[in-house]
PDB file of N, CA and C in Angstrom:
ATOM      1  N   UNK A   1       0.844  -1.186   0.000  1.00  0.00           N
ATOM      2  CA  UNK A   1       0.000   0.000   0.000  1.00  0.00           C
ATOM      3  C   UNK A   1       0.889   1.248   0.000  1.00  0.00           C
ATOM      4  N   UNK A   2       0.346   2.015  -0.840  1.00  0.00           N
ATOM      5  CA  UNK A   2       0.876   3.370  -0.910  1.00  0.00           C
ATOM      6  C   UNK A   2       1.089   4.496   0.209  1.00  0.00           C
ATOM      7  N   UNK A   3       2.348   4.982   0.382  1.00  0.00           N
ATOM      8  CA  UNK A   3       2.068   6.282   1.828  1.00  0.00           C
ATOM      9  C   UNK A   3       0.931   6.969   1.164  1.00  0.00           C
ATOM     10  N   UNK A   4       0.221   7.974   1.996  1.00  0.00           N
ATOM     11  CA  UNK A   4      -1.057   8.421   0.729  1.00  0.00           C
ATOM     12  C   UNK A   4       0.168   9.918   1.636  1.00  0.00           C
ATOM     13  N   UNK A   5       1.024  10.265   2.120  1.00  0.00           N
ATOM     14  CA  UNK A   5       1.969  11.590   2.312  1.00  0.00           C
ATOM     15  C   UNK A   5       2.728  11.513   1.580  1.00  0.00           C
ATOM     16  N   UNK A   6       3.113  10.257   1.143  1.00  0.00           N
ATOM     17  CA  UNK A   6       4.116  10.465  -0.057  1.00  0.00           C
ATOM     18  C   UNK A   6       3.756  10.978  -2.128  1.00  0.00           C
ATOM     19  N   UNK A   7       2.513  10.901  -1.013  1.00  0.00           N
ATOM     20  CA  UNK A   7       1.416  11.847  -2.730  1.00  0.00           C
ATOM     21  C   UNK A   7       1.134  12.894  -2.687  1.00  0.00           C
ATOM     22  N   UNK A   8       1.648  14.022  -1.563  1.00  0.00           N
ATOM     23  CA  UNK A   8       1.794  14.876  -1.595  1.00  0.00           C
ATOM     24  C   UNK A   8       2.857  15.764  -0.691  1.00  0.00           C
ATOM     25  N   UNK A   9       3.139  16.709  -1.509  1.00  0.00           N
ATOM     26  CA  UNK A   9       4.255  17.466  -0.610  1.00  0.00           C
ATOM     27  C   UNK A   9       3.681  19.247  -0.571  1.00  0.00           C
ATOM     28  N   UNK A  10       4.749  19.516   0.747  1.00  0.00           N
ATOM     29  CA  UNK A  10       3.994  21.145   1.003  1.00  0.00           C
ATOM     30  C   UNK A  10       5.444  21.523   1.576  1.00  0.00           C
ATOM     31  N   UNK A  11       5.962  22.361   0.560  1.00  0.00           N
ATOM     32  CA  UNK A  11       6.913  22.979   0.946  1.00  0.00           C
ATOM     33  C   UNK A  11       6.860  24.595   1.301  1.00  0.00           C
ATOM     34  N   UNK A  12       7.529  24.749   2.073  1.00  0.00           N
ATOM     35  CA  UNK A  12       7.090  26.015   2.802  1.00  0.00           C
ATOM     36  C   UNK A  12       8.813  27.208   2.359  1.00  0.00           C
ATOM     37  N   UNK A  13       8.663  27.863   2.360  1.00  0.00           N
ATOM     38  CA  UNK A  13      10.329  29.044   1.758  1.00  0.00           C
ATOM     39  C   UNK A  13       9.281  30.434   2.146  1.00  0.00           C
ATOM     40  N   UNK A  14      10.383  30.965   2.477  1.00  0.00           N
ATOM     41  CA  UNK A  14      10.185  32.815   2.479  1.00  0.00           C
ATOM     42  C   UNK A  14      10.809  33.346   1.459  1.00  0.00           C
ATOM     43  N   UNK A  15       9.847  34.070   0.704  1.00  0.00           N
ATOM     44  CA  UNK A  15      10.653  34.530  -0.375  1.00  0.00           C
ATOM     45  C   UNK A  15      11.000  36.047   0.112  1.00  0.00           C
ATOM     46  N   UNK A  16      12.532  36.358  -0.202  1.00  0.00           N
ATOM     47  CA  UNK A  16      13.433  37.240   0.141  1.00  0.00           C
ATOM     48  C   UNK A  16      12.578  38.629   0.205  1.00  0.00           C
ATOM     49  N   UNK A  17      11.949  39.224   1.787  1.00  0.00           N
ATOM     50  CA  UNK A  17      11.708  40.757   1.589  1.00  0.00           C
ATOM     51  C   UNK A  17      10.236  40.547   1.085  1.00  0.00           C
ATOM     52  N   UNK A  18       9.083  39.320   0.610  1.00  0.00           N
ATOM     53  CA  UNK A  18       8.067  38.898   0.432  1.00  0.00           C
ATOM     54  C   UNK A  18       7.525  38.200   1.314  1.00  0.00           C
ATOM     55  N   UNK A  19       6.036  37.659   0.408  1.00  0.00           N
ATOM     56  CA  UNK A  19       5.615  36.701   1.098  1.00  0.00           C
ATOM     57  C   UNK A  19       6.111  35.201   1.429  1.00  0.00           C
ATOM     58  N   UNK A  20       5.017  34.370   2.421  1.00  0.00           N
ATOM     59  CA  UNK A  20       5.572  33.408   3.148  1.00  0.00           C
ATOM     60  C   UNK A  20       4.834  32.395   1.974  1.00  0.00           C
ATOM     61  N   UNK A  21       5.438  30.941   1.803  1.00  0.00           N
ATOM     62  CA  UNK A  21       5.177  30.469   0.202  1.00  0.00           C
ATOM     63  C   UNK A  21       5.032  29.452   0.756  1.00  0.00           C
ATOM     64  N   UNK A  22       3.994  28.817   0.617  1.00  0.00           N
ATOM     65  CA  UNK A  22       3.897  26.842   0.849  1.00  0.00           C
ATOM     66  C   UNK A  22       3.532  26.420  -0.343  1.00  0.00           C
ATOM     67  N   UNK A  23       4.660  25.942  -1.281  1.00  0.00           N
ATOM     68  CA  UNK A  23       4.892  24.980  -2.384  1.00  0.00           C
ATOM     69  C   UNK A  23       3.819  23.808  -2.154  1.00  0.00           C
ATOM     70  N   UNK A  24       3.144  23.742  -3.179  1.00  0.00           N
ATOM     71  CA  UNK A  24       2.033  22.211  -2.699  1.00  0.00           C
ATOM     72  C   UNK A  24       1.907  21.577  -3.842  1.00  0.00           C
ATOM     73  N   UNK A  25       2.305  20.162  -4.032  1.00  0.00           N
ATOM     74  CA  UNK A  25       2.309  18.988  -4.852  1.00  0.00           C
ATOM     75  C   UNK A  25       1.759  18.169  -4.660  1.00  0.00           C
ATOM     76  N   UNK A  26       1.164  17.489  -5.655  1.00  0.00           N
ATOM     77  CA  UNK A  26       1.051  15.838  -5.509  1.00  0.00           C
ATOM     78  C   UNK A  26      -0.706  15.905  -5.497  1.00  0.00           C
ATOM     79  N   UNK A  27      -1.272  14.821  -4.435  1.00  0.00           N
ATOM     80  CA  UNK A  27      -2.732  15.043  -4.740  1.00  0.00           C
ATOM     81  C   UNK A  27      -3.358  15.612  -3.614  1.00  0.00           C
ATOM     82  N   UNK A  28      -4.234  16.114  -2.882  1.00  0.00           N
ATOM     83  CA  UNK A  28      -4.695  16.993  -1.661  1.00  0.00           C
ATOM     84  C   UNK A  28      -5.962  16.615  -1.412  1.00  0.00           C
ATOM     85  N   UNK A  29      -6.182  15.138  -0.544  1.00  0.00           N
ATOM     86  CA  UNK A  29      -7.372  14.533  -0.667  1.00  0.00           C
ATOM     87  C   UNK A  29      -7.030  14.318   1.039  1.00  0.00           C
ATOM     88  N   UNK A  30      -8.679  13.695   1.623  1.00  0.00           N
ATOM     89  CA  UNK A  30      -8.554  13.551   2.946  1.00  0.00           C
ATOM     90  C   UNK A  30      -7.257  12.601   3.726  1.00  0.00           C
ATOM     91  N   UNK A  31      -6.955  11.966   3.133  1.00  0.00           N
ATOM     92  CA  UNK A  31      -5.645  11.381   3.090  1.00  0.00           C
ATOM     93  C   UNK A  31      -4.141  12.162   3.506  1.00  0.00           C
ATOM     94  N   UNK A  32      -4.499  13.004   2.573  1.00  0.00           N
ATOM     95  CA  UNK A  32      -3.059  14.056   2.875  1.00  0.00           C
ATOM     96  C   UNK A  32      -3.675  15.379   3.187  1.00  0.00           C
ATOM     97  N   UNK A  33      -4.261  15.839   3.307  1.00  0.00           N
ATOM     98  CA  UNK A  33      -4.582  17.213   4.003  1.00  0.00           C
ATOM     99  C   UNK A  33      -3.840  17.237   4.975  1.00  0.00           C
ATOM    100  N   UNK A  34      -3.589  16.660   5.963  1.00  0.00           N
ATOM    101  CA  UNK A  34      -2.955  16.838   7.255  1.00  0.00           C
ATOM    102  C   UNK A  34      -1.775  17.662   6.790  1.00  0.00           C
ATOM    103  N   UNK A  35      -1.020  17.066   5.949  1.00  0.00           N
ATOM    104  CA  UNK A  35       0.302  18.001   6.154  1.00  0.00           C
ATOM    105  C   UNK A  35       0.070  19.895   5.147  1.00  0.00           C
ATOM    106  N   UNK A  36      -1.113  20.108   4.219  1.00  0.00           N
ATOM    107  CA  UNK A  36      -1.416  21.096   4.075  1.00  0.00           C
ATOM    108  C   UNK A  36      -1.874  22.022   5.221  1.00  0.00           C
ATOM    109  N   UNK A  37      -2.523  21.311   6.140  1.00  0.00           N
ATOM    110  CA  UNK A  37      -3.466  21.895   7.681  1.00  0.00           C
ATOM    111  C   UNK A  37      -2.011  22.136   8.493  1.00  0.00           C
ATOM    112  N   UNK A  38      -1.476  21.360   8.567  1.00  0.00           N
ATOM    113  CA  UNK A  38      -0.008  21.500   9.760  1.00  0.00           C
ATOM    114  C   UNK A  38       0.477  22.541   8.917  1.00  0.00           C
ATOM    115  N   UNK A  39       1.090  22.533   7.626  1.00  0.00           N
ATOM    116  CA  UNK A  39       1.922  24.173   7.408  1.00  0.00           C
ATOM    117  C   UNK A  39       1.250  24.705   7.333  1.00  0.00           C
ATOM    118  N   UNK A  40       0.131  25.413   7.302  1.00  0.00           N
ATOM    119  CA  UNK A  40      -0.949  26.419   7.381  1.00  0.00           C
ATOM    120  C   UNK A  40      -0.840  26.902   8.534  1.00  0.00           C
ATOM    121  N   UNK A  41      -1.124  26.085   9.938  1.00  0.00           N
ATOM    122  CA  UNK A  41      -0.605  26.498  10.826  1.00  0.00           C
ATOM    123  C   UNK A  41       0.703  26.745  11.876  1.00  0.00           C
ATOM    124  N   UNK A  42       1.367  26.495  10.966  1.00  0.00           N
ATOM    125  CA  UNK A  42       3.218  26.950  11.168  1.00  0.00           C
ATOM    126  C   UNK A  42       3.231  28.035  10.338  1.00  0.00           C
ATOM    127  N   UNK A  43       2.611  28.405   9.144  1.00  0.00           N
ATOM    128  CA  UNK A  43       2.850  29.639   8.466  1.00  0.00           C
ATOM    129  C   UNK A  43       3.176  30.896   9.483  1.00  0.00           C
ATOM    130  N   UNK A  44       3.906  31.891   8.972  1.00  0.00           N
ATOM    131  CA  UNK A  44       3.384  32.809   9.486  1.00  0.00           C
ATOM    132  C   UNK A  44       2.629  33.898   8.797  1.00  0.00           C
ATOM    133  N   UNK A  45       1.631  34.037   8.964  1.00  0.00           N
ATOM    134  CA  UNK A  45       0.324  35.168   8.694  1.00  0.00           C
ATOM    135  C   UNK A  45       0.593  36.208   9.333  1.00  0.00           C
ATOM    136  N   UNK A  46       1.803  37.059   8.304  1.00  0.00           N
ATOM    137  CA  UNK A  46       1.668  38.342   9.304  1.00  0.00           C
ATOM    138  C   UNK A  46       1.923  39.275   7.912  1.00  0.00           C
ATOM    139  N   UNK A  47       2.163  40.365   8.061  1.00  0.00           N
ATOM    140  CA  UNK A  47       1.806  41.585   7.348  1.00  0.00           C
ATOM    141  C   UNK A  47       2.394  41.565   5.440  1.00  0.00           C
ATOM    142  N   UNK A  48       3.469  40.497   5.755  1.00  0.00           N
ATOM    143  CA  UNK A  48       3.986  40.025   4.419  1.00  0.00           C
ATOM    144  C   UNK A  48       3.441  39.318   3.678  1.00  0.00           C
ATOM    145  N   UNK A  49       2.022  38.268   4.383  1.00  0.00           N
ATOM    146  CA  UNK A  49       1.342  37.607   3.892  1.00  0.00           C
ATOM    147  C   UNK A  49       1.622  36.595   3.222  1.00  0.00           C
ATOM    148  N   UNK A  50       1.087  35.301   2.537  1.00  0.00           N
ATOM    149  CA  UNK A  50       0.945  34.203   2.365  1.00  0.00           C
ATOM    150  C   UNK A  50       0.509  33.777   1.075  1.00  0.00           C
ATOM    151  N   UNK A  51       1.602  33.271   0.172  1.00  0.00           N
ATOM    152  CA  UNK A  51       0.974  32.362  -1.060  1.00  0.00           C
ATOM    153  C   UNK A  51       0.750  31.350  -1.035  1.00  0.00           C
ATOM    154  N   UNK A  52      -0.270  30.265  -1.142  1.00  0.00           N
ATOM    155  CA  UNK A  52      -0.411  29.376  -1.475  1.00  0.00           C
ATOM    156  C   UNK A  52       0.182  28.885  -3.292  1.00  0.00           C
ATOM    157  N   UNK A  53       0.664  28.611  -3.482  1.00  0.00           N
ATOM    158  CA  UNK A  53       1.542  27.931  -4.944  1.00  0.00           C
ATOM    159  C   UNK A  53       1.282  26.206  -5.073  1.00  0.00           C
ATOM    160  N   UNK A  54       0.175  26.112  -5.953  1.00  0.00           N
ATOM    161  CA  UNK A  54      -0.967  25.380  -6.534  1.00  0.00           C
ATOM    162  C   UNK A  54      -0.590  24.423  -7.803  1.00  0.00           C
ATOM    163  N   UNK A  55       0.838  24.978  -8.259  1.00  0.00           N
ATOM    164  CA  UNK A  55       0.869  25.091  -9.559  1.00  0.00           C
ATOM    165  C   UNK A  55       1.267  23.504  -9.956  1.00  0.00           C
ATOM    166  N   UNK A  56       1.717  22.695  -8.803  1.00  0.00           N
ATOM    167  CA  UNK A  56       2.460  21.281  -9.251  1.00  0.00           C
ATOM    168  C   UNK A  56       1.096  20.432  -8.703  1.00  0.00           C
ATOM    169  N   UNK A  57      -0.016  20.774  -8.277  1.00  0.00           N
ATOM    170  CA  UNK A  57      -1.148  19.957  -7.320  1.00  0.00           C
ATOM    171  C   UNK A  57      -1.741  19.133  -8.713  1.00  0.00           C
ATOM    172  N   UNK A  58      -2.047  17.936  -8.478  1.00  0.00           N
ATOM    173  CA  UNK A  58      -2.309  17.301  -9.726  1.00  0.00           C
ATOM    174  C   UNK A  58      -3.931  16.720  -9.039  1.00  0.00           C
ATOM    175  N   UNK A  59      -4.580  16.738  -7.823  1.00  0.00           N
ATOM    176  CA  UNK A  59      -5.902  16.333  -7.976  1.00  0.00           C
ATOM    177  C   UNK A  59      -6.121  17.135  -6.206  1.00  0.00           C
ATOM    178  N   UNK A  60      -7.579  17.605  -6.232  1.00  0.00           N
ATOM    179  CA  UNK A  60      -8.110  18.210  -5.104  1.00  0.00           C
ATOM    180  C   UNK A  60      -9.292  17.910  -4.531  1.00  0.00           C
ATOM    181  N   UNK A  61      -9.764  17.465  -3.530  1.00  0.00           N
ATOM    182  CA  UNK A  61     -11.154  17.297  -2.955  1.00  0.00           C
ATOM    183  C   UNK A  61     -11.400  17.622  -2.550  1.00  0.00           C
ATOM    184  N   UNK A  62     -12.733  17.780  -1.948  1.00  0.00           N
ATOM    185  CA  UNK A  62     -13.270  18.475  -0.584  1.00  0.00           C
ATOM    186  C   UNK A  62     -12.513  18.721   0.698  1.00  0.00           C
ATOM    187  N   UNK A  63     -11.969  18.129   1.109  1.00  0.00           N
ATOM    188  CA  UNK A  63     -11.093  18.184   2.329  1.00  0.00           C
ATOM    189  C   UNK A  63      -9.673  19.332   1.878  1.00  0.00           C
ATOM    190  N   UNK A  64      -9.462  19.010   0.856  1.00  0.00           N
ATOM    191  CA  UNK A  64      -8.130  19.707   0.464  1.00  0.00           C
ATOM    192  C   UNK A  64      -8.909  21.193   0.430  1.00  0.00           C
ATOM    193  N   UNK A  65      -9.921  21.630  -0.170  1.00  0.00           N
ATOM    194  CA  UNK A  65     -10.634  22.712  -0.447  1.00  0.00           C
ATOM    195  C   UNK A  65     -10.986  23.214   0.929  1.00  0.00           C
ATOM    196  N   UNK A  66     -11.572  22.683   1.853  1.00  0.00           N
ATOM    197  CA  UNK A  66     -11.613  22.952   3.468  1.00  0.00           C
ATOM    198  C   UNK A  66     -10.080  23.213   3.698  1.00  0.00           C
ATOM    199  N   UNK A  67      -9.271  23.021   3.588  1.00  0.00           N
ATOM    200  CA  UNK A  67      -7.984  22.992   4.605  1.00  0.00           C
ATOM    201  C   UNK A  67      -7.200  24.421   3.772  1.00  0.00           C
ATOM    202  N   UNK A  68      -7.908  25.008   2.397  1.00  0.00           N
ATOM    203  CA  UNK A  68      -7.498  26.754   1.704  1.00  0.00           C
ATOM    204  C   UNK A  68      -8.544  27.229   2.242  1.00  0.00           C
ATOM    205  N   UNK A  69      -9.789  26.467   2.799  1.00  0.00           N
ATOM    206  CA  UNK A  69     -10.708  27.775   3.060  1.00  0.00           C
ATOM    207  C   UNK A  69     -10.365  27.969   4.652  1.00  0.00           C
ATOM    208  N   UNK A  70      -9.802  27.426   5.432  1.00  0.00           N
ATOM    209  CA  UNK A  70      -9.279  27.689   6.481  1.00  0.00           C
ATOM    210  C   UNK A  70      -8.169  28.617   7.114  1.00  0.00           C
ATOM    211  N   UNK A  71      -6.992  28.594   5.583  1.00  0.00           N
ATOM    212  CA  UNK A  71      -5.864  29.684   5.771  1.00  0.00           C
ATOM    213  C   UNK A  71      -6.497  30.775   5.194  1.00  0.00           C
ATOM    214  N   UNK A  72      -7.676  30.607   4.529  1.00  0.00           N
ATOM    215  CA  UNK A  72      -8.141  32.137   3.985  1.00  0.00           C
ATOM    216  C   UNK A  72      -8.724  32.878   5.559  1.00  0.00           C
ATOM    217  N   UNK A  73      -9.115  32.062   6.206  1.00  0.00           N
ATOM    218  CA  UNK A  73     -10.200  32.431   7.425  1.00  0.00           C
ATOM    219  C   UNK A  73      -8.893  32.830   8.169  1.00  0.00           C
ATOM    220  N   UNK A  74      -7.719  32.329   8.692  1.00  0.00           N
ATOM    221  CA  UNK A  74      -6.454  32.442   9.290  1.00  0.00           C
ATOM    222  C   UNK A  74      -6.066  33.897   8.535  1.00  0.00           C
ATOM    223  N   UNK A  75      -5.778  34.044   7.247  1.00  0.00           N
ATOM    224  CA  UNK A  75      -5.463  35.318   6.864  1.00  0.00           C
ATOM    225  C   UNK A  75      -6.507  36.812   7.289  1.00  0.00           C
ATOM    226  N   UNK A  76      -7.764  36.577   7.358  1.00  0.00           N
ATOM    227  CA  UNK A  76      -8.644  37.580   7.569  1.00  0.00           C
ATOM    228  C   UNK A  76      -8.498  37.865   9.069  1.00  0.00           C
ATOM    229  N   UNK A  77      -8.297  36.895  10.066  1.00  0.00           N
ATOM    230  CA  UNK A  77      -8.401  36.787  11.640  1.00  0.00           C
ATOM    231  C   UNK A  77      -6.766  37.760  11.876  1.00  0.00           C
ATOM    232  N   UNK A  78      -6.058  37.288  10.890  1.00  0.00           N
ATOM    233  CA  UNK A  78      -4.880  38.116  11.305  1.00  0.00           C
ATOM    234  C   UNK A  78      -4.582  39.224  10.272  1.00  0.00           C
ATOM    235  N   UNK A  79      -5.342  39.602   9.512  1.00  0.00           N
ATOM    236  CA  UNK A  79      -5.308  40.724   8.205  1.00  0.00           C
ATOM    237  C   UNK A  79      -3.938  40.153   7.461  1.00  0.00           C
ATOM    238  N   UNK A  80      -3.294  39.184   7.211  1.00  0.00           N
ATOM    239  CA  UNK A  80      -2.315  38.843   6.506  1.00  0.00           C
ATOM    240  C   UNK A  80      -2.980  38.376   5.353  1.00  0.00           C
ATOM    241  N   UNK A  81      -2.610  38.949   4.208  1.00  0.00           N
ATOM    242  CA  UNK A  81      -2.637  38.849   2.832  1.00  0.00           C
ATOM    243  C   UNK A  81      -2.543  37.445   2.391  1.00  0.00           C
ATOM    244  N   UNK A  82      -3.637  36.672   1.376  1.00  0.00           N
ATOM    245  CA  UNK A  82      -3.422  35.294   1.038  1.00  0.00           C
ATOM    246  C   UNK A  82      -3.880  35.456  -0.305  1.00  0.00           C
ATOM    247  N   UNK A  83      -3.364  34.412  -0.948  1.00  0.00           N
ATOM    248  CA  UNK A  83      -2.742  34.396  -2.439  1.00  0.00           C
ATOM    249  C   UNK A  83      -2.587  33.297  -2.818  1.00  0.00           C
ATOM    250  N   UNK A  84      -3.310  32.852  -3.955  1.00  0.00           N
ATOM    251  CA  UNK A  84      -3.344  31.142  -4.277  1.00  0.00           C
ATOM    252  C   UNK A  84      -2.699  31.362  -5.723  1.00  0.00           C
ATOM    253  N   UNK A  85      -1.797  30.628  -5.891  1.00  0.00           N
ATOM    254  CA  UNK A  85      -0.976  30.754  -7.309  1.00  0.00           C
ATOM    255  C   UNK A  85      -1.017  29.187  -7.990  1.00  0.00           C
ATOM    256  N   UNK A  86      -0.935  29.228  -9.476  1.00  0.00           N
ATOM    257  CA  UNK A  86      -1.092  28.206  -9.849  1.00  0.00           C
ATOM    258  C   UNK A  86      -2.259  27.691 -10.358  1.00  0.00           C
ATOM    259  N   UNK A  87      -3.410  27.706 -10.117  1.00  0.00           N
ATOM    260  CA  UNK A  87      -4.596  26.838  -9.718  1.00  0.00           C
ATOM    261  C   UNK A  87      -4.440  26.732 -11.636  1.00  0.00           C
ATOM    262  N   UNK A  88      -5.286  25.200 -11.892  1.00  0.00           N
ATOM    263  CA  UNK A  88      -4.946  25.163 -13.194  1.00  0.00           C
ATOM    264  C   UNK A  88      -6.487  25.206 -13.611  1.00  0.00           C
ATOM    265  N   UNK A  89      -6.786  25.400 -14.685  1.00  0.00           N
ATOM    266  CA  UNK A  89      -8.559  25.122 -14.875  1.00  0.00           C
ATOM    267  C   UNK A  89      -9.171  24.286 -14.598  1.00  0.00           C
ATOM    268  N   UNK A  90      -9.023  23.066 -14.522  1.00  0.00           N
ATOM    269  CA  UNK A  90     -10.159  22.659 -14.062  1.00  0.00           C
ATOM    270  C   UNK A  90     -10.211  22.337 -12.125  1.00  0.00           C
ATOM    271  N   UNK A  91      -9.159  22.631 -11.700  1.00  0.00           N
ATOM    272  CA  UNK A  91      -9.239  23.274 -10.252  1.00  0.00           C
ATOM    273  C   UNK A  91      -9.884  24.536 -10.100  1.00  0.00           C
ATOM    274  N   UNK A  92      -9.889  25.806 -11.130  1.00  0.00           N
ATOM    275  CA  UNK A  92      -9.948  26.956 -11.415  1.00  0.00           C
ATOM    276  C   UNK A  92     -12.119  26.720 -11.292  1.00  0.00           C
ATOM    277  N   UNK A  93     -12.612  25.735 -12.226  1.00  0.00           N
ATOM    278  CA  UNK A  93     -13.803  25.168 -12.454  1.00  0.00           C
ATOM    279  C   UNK A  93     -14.517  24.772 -11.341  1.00  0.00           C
ATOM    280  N   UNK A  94     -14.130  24.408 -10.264  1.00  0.00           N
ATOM    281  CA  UNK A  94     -14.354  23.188  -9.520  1.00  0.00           C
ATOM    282  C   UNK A  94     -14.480  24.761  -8.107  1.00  0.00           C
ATOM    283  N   UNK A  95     -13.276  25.956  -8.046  1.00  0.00           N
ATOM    284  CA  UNK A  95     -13.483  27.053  -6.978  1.00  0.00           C
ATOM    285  C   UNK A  95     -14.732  28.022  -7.356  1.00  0.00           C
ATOM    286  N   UNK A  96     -15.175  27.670  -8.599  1.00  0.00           N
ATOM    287  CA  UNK A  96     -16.008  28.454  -9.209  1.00  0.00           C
ATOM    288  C   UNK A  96     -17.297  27.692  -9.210  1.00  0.00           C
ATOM    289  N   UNK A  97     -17.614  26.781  -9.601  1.00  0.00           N
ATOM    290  CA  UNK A  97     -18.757  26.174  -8.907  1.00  0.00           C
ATOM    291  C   UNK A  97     -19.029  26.466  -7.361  1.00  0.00           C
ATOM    292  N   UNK A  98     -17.884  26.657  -6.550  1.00  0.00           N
ATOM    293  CA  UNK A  98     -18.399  26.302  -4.933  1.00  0.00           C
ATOM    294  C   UNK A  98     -18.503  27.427  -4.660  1.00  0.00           C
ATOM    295  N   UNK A  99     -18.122  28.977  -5.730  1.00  0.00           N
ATOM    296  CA  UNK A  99     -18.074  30.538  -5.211  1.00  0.00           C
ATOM    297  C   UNK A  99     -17.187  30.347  -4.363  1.00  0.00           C
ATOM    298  N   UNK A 100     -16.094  29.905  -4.612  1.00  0.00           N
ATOM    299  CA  UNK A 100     -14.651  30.820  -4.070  1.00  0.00           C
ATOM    300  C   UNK A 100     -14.035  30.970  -4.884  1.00  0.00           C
ATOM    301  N   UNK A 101     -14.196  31.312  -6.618  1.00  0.00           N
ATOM    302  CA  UNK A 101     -13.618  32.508  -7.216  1.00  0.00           C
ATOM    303  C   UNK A 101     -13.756  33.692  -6.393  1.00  0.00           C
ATOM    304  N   UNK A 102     -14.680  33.974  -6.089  1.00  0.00           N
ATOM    305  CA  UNK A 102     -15.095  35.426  -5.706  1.00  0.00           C
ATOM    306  C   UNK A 102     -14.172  35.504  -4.378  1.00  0.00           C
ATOM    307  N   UNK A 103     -13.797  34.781  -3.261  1.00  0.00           N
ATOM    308  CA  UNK A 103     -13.313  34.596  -2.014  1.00  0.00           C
ATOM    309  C   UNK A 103     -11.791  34.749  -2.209  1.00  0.00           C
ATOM    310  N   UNK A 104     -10.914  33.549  -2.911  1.00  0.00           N
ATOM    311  CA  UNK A 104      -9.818  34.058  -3.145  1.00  0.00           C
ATOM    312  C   UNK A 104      -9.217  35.057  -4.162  1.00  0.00           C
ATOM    313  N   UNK A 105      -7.623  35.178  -4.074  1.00  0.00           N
ATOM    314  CA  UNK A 105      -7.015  36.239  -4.976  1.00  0.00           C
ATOM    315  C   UNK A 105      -6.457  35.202  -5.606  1.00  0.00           C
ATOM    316  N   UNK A 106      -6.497  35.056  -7.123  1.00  0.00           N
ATOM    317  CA  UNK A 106      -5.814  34.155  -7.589  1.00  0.00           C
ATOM    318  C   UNK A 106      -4.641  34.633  -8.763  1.00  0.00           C
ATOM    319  N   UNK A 107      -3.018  33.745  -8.744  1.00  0.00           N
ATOM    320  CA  UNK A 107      -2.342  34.636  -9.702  1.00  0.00           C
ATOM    321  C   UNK A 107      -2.057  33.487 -10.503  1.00  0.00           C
ATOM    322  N   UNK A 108      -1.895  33.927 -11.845  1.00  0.00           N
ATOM    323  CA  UNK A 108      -1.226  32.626 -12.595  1.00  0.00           C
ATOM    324  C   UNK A 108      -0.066  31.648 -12.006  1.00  0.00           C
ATOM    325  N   UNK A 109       0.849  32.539 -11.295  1.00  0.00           N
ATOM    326  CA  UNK A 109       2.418  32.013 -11.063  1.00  0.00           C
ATOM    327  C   UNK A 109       2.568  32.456  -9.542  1.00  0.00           C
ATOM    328  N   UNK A 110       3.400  31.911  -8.589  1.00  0.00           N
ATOM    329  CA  UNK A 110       3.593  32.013  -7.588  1.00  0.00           C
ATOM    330  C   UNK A 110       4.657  33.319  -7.650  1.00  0.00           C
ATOM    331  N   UNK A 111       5.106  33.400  -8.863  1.00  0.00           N
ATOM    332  CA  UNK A 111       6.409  34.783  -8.743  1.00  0.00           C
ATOM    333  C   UNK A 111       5.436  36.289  -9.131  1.00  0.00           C
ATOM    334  N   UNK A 112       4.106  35.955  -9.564  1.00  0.00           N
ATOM    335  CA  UNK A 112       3.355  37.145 -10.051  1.00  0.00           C
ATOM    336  C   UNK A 112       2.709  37.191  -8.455  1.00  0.00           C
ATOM    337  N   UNK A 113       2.064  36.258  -7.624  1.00  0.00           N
ATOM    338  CA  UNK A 113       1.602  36.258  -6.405  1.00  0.00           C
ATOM    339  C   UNK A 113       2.537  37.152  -5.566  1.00  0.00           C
ATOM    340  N   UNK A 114       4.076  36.762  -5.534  1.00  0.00           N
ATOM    341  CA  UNK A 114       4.711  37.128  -4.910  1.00  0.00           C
ATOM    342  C   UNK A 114       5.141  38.810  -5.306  1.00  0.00           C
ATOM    343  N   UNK A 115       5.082  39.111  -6.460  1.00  0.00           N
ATOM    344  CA  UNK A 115       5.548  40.522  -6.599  1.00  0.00           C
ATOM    345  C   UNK A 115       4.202  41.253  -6.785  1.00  0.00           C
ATOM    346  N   UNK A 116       3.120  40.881  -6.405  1.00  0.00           N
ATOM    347  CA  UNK A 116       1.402  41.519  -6.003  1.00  0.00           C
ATOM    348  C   UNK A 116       1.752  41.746  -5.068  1.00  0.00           C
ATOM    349  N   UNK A 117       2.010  40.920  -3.777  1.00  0.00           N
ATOM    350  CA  UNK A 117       2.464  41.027  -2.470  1.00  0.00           C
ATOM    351  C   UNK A 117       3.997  41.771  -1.737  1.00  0.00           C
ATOM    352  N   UNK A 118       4.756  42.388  -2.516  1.00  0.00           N
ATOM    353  CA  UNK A 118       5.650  42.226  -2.276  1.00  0.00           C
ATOM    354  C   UNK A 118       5.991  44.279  -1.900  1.00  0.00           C
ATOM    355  N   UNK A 119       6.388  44.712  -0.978  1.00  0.00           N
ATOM    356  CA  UNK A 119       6.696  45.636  -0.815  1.00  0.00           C
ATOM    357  C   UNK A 119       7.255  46.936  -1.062  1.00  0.00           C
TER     358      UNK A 119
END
């Protein structure tokens, strides 16, 4: 049997004088959410604010979708800026059916997220 963590990864980097970046790969199902939910809450949400970078995620479910609508709720509680980069269309399809187009900020690229955000 498969690790179902080894199907996804969440890498976390500060980009220099920017925002705080959690790299996210692989697939983001109830299975692996945990380690999206744990760096979410190690992030830090503070005035430099927070990209989410979407761009390597190859499948998303409900649970994975709960565990961005949670750092969005984390960003508003602490006014830190959040930023989902990457999202590909038919992830793009799937935030738009549930009306969180309208909720998040979305950028093509995690380096366009980052210089939106960037000081």
């Amino acid at each position: 049997m498969t690790d179902p963590e080894r199907l996804l990864t969440v890498t976390p980097r500060q980009a220099p004088e920017g925002p705080f970046v959690l790299e996210v790969s692989g697939e983001l199902d109830h299975h692996s959410a945990r380690l999206l939910t744990e760096a979410v809450e190690e992030a830090p949400f503070d005035s430099r604010g927070v990209v989410v970078d979407l761009s390597g995620l190859t499948y998303c479910d409900s649970t994975g979708i709960t565990v961005l609508i949670t750092a969005y709720q984390r960003s508003r509680t602490t006014g830190s800026p959040l930023s989902l980069a990457g999202v590909n269309a038919d992830q793009m399809r799937v935030f738009a059916i549930v009306g969180l187009d309208q909720v998040f900020t979305f950028h093509p690229s995690a380096e366009e997220a980052i210089s939106s955000l960037h000081h």
